[in-house]
PDB file of N, CA and C in Angstrom:
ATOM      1  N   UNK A   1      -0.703 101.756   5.554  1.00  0.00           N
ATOM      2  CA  UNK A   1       0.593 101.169   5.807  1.00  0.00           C
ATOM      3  C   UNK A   1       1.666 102.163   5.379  1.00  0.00           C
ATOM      4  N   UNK A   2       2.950 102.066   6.030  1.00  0.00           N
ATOM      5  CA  UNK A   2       3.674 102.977   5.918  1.00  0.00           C
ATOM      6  C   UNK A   2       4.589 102.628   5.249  1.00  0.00           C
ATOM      7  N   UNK A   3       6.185 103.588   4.620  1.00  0.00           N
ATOM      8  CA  UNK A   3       6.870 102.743   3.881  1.00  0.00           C
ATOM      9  C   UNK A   3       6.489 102.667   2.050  1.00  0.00           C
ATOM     10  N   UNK A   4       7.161 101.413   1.383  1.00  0.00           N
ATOM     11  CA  UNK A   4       7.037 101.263  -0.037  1.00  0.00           C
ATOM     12  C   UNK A   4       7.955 101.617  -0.853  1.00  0.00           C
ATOM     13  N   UNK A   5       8.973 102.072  -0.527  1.00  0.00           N
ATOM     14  CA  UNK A   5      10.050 102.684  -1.233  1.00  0.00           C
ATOM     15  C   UNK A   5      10.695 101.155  -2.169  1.00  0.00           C
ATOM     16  N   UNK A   6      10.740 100.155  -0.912  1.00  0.00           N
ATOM     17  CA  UNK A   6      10.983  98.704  -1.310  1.00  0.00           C
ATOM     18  C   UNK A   6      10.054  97.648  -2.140  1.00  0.00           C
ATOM     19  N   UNK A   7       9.051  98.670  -2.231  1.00  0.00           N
ATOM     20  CA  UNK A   7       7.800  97.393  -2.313  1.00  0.00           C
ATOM     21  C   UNK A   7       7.172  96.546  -1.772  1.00  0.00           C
ATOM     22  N   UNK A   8       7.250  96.788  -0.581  1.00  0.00           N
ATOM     23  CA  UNK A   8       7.240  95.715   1.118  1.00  0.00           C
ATOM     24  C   UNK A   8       7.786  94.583   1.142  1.00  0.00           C
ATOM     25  N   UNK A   9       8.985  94.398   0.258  1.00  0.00           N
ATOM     26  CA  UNK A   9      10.088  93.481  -0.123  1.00  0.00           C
ATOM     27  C   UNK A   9      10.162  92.345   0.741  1.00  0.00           C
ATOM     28  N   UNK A  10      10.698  93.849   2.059  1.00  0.00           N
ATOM     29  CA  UNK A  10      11.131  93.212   3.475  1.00  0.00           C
ATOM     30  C   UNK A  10      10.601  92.124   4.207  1.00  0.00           C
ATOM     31  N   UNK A  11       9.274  92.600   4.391  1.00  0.00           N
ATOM     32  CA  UNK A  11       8.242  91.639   4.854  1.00  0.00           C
ATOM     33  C   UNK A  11       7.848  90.259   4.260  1.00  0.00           C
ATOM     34  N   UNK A  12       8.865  89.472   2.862  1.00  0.00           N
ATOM     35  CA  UNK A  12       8.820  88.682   2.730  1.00  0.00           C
ATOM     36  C   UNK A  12       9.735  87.864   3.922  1.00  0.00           C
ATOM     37  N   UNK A  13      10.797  88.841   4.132  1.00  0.00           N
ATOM     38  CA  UNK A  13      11.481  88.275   5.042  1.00  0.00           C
ATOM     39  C   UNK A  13      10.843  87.668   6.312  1.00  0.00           C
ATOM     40  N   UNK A  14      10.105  87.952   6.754  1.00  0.00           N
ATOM     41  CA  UNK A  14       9.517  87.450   8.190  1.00  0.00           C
ATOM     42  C   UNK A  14       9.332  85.997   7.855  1.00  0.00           C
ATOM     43  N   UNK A  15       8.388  85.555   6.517  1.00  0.00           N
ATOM     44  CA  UNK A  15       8.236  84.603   6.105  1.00  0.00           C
ATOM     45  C   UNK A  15       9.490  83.281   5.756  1.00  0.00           C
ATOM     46  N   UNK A  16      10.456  83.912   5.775  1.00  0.00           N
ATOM     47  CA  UNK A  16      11.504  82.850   5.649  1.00  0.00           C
ATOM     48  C   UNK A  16      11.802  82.995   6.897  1.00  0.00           C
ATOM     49  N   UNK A  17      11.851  83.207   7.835  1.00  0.00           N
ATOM     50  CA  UNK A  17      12.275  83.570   9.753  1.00  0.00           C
ATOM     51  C   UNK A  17      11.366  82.436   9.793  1.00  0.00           C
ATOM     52  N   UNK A  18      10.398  82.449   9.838  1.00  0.00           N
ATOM     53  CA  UNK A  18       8.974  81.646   9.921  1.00  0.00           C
ATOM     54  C   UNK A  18       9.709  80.338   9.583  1.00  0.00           C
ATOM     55  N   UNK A  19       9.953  79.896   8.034  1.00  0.00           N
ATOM     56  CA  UNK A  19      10.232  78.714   7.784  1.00  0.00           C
ATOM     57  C   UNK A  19      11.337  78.195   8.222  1.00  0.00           C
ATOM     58  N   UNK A  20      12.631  79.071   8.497  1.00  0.00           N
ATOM     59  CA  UNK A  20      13.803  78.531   9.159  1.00  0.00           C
ATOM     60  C   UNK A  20      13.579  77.829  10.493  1.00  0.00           C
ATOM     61  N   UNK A  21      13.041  78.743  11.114  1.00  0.00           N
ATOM     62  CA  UNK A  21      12.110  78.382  12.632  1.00  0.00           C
ATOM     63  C   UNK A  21      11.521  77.125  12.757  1.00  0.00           C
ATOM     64  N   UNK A  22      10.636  76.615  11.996  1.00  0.00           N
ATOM     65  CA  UNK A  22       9.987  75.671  11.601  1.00  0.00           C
ATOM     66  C   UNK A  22      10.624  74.450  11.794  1.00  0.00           C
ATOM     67  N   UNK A  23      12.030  74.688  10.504  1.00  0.00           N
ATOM     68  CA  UNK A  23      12.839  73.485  10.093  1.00  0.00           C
ATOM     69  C   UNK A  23      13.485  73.280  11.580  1.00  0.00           C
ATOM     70  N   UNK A  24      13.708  74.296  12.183  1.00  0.00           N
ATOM     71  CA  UNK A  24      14.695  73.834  13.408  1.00  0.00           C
ATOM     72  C   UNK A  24      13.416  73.285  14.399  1.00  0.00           C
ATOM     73  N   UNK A  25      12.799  73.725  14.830  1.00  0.00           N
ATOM     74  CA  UNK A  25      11.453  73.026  15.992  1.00  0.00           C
ATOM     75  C   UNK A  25      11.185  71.946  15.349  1.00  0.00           C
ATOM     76  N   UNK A  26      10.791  71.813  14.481  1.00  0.00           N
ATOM     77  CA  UNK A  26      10.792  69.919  13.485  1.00  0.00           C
ATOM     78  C   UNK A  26      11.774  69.081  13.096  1.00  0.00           C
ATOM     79  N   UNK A  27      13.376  69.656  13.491  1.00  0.00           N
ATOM     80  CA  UNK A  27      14.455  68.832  13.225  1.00  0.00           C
ATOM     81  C   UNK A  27      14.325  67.312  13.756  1.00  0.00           C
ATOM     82  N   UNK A  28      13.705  66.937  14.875  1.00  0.00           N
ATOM     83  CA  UNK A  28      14.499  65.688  15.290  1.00  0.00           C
ATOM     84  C   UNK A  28      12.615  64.831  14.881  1.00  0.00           C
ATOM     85  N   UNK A  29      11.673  65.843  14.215  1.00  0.00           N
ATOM     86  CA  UNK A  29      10.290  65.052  13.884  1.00  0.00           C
ATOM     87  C   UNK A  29      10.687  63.852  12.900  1.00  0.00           C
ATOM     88  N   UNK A  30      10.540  62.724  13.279  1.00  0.00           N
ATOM     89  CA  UNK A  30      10.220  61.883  12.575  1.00  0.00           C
ATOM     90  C   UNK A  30       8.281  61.560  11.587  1.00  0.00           C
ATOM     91  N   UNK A  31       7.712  62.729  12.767  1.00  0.00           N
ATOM     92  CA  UNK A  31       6.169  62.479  11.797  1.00  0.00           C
ATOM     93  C   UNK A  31       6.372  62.829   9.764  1.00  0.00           C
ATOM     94  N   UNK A  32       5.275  61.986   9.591  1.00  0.00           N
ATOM     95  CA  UNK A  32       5.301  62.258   7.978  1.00  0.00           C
ATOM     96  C   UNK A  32       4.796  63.867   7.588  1.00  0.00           C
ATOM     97  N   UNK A  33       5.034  64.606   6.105  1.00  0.00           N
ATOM     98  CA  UNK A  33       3.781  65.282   6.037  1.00  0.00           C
ATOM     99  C   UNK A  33       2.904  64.166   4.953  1.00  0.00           C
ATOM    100  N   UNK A  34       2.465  65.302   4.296  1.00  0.00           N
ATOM    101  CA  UNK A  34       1.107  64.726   3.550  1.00  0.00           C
ATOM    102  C   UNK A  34       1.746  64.227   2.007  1.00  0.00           C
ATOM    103  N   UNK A  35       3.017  64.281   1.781  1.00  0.00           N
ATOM    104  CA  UNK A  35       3.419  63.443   0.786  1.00  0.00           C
ATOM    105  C   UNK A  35       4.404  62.030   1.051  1.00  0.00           C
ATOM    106  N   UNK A  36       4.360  61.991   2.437  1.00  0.00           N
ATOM    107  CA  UNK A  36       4.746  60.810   2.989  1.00  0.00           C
ATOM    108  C   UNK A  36       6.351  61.094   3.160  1.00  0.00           C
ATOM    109  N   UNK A  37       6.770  62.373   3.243  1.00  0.00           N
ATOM    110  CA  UNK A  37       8.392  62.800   3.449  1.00  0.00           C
ATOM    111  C   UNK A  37       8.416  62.900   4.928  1.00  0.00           C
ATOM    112  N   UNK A  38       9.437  62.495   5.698  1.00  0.00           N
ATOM    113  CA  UNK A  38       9.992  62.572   7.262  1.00  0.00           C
ATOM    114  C   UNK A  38      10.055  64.543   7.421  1.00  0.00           C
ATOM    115  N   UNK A  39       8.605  64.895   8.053  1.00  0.00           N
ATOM    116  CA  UNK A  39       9.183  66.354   8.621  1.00  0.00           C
ATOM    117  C   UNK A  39      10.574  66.793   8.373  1.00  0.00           C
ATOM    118  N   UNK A  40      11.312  66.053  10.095  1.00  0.00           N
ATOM    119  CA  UNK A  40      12.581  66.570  10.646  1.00  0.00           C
ATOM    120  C   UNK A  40      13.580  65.977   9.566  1.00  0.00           C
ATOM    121  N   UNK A  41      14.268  67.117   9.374  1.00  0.00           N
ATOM    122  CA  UNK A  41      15.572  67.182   8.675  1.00  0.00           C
ATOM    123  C   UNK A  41      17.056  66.364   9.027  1.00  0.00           C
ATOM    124  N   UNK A  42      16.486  66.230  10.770  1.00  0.00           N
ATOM    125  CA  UNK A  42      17.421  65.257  11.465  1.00  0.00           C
ATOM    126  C   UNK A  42      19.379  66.154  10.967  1.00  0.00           C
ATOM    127  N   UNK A  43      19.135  67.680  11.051  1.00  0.00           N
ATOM    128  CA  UNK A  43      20.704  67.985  11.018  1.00  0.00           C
ATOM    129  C   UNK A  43      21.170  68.078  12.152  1.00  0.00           C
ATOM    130  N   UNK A  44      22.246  68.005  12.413  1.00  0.00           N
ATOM    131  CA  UNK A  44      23.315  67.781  13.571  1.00  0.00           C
ATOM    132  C   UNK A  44      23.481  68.994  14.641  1.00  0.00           C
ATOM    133  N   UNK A  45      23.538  69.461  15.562  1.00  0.00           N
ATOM    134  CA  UNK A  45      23.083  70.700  16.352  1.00  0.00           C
ATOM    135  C   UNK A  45      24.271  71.700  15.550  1.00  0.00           C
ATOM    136  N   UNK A  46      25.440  71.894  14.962  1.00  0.00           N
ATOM    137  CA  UNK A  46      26.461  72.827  14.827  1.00  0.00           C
ATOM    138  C   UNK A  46      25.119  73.530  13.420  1.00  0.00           C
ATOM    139  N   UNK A  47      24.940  72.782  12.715  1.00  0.00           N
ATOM    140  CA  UNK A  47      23.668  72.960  11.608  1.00  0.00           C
ATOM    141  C   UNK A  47      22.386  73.796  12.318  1.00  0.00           C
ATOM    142  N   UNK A  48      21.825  73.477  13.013  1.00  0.00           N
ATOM    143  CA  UNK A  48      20.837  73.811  13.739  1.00  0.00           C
ATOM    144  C   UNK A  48      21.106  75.223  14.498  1.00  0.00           C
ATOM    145  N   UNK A  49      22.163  75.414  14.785  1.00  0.00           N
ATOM    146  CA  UNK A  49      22.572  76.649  15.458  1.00  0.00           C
ATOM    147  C   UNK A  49      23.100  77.770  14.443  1.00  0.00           C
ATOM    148  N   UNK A  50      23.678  76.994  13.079  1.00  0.00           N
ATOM    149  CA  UNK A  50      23.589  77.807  11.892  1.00  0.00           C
ATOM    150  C   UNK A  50      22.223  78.479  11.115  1.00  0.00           C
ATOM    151  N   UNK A  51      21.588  77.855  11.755  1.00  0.00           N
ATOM    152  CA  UNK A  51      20.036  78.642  11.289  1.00  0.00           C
ATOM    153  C   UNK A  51      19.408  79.041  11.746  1.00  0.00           C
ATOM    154  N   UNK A  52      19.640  78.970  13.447  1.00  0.00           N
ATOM    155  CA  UNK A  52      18.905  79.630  14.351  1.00  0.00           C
ATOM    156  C   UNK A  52      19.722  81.383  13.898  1.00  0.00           C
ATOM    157  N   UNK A  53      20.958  81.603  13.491  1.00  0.00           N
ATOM    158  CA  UNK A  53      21.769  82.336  13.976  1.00  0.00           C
ATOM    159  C   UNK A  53      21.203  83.158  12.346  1.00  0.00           C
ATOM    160  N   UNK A  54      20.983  82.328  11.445  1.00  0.00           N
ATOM    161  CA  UNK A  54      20.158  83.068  10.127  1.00  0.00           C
ATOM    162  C   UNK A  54      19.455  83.788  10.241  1.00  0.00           C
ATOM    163  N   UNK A  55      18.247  83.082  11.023  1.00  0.00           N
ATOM    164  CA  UNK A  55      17.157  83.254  11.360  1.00  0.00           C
ATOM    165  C   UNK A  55      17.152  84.774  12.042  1.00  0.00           C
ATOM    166  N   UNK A  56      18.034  84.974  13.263  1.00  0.00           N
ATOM    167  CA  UNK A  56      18.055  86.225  13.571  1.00  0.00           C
ATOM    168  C   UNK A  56      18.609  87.189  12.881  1.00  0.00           C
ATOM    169  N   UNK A  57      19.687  86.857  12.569  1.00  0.00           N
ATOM    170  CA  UNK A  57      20.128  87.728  11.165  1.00  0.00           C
ATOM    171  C   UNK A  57      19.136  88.839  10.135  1.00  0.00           C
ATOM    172  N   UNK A  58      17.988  87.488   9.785  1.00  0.00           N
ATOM    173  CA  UNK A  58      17.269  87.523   8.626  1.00  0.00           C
ATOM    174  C   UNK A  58      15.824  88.544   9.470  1.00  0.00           C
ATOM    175  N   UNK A  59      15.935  88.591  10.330  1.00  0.00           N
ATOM    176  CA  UNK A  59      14.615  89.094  11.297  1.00  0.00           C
ATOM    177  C   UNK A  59      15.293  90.523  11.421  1.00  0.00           C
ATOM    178  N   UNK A  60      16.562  90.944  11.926  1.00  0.00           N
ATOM    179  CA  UNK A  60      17.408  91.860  11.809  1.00  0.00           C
ATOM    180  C   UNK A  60      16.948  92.847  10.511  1.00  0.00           C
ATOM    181  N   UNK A  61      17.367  91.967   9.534  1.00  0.00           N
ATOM    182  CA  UNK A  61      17.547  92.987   8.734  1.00  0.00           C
ATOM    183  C   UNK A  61      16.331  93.232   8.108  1.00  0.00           C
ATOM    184  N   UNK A  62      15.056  92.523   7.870  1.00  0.00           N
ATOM    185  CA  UNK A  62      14.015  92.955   8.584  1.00  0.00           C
ATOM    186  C   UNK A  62      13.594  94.060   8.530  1.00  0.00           C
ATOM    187  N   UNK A  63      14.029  94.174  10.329  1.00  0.00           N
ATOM    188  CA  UNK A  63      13.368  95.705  10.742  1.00  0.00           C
ATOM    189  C   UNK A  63      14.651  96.611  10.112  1.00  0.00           C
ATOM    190  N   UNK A  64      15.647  96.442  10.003  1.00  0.00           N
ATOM    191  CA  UNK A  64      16.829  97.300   9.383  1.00  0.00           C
ATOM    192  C   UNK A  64      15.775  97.917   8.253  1.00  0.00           C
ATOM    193  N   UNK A  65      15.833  97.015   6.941  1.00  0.00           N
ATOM    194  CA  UNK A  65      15.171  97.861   5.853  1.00  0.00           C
ATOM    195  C   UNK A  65      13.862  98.644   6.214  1.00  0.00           C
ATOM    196  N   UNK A  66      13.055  97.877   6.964  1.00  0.00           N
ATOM    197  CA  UNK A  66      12.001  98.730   7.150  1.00  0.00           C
ATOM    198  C   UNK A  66      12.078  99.733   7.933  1.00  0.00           C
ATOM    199  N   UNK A  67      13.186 100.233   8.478  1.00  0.00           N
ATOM    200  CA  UNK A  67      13.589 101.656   9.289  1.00  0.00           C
ATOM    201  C   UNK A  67      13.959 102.531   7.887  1.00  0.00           C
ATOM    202  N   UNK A  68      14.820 101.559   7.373  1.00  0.00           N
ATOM    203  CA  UNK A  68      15.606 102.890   6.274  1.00  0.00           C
ATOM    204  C   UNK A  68      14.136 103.417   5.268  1.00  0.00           C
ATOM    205  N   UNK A  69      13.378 101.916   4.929  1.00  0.00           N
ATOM    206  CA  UNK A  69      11.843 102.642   4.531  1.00  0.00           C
ATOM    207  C   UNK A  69      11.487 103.582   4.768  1.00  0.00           C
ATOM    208  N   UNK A  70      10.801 103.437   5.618  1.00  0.00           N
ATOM    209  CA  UNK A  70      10.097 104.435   6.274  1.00  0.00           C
ATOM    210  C   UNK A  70      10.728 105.827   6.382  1.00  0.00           C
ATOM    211  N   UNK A  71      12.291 105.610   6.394  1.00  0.00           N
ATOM    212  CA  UNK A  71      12.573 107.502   6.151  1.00  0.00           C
ATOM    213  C   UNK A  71      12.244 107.815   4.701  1.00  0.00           C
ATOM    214  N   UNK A  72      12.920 106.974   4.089  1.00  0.00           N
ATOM    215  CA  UNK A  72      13.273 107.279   2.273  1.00  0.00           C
ATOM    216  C   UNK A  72      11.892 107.470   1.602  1.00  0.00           C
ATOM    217  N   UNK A  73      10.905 106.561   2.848  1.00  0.00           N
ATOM    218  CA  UNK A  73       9.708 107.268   2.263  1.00  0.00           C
ATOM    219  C   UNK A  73       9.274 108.775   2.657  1.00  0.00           C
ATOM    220  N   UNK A  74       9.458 108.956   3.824  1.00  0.00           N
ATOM    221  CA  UNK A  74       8.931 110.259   4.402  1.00  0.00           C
ATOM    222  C   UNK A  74       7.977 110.291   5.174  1.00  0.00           C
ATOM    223  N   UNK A  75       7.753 109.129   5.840  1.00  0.00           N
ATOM    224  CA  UNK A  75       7.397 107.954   7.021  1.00  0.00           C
ATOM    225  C   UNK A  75       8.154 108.732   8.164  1.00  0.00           C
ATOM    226  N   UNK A  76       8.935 108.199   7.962  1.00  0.00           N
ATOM    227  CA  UNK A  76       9.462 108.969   9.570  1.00  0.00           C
ATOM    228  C   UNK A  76      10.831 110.313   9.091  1.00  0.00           C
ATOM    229  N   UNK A  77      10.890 110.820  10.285  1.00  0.00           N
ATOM    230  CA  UNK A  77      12.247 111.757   9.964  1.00  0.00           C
ATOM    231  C   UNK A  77      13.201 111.375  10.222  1.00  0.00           C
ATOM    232  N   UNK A  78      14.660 111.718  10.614  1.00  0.00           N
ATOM    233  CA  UNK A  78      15.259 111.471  10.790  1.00  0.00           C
ATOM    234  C   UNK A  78      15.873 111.606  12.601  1.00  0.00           C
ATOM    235  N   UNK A  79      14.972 112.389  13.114  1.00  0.00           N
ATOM    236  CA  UNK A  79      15.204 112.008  14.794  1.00  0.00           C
ATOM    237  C   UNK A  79      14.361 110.872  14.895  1.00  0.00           C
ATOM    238  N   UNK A  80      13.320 110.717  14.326  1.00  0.00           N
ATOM    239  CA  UNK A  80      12.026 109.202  14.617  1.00  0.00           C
ATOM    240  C   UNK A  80      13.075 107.785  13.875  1.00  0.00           C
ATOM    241  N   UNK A  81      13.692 107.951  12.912  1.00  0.00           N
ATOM    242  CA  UNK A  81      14.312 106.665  12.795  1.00  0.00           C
ATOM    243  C   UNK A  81      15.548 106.716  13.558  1.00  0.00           C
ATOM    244  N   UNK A  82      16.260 107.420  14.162  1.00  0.00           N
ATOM    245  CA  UNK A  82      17.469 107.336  15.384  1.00  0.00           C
ATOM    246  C   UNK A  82      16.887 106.435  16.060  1.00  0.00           C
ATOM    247  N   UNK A  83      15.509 106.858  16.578  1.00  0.00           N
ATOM    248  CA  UNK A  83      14.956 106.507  18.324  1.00  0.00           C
ATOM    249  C   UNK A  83      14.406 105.569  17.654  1.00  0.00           C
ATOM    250  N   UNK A  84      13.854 104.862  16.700  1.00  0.00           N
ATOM    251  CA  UNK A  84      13.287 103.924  16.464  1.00  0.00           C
ATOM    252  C   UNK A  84      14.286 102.472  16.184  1.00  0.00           C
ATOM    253  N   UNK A  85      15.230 103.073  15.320  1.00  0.00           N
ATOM    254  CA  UNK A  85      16.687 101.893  15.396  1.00  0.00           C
ATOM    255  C   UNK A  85      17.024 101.511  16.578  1.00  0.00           C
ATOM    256  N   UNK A  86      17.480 102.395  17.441  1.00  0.00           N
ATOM    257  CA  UNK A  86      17.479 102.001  18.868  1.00  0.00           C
ATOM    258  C   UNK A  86      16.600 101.487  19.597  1.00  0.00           C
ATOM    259  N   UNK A  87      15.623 101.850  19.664  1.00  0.00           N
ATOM    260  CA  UNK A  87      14.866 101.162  20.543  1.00  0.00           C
ATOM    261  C   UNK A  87      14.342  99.677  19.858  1.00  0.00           C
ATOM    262  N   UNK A  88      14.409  99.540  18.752  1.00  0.00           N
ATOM    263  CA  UNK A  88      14.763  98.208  18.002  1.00  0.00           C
ATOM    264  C   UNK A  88      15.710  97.458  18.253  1.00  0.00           C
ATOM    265  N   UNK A  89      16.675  97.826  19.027  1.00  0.00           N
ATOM    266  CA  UNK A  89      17.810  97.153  19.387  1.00  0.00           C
ATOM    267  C   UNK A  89      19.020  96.935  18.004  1.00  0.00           C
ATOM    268  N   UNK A  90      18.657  97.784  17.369  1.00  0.00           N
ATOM    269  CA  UNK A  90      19.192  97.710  15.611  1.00  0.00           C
ATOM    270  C   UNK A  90      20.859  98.096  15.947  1.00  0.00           C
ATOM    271  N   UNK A  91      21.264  98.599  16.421  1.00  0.00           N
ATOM    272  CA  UNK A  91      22.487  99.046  16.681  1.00  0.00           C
ATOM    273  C   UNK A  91      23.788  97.898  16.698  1.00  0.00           C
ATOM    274  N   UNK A  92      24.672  98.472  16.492  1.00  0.00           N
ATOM    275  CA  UNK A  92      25.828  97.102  16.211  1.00  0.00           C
ATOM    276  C   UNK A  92      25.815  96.529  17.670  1.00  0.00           C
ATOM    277  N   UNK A  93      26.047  97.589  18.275  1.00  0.00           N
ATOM    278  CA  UNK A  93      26.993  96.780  19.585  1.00  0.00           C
ATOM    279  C   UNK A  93      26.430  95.567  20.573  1.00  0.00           C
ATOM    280  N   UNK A  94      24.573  95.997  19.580  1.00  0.00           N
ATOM    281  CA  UNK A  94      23.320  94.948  19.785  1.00  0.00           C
ATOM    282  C   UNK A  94      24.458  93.493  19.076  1.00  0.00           C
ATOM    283  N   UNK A  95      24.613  93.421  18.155  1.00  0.00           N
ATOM    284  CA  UNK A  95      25.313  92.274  17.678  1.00  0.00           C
ATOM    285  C   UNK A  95      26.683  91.936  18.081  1.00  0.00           C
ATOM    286  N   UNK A  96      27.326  92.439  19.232  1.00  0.00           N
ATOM    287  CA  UNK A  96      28.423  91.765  19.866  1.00  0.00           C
ATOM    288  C   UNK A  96      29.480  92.725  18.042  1.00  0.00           C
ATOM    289  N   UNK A  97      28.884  93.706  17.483  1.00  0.00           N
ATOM    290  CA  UNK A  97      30.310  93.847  16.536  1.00  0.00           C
ATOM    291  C   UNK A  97      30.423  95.548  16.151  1.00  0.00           C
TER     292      UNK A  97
END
């Protein structure tokens, strides 16, 4: 595996992408889980679109750290993380800013 400069920090992140994801596809679940709590969170769509919008955020930055990784490790150089940000779609103007 490549990288470590972070401690593979980053990659906890996927795991909260994962659970945000979750909460929004199970919002309107009324099924129980296994301690007898209502799944769906039942929040209001302006809510729901606030976490979808996390969610990408949080996936973003993501691959962000794990680009800057991988140089600071000596993983990649510095023409391989240009072409790799980009072709990641990492770039601002990717985010409308």
């Amino acid at each position: 595996m490549s990288g470590g400069r972070f401690d593979y920090v980053q990659f906890r992140f996927g795991e909260i992408v994962e659970s945000i994801r979750s909460t929004i596809a199970n919002n309107d679940s009324d099924e129980k889980d296994d301690w007898g709590e209502t799944i769906g969170g039942h929040f209001p769509p302006d809510i729901i679109a606030k976490f979808a919008e996390t969610a990408d955020a949080v996936e973003r930055a993501e691959k962000m750290v794990t680009r800057v990784d991988w140089l600071l490790s000596g993983d990649d150089g510095e023409d391989s993380f240009r072409r790799r940000w980009t072709e990641e779609g990492l770039d601002c103007h990717n985010m409308g800013g």
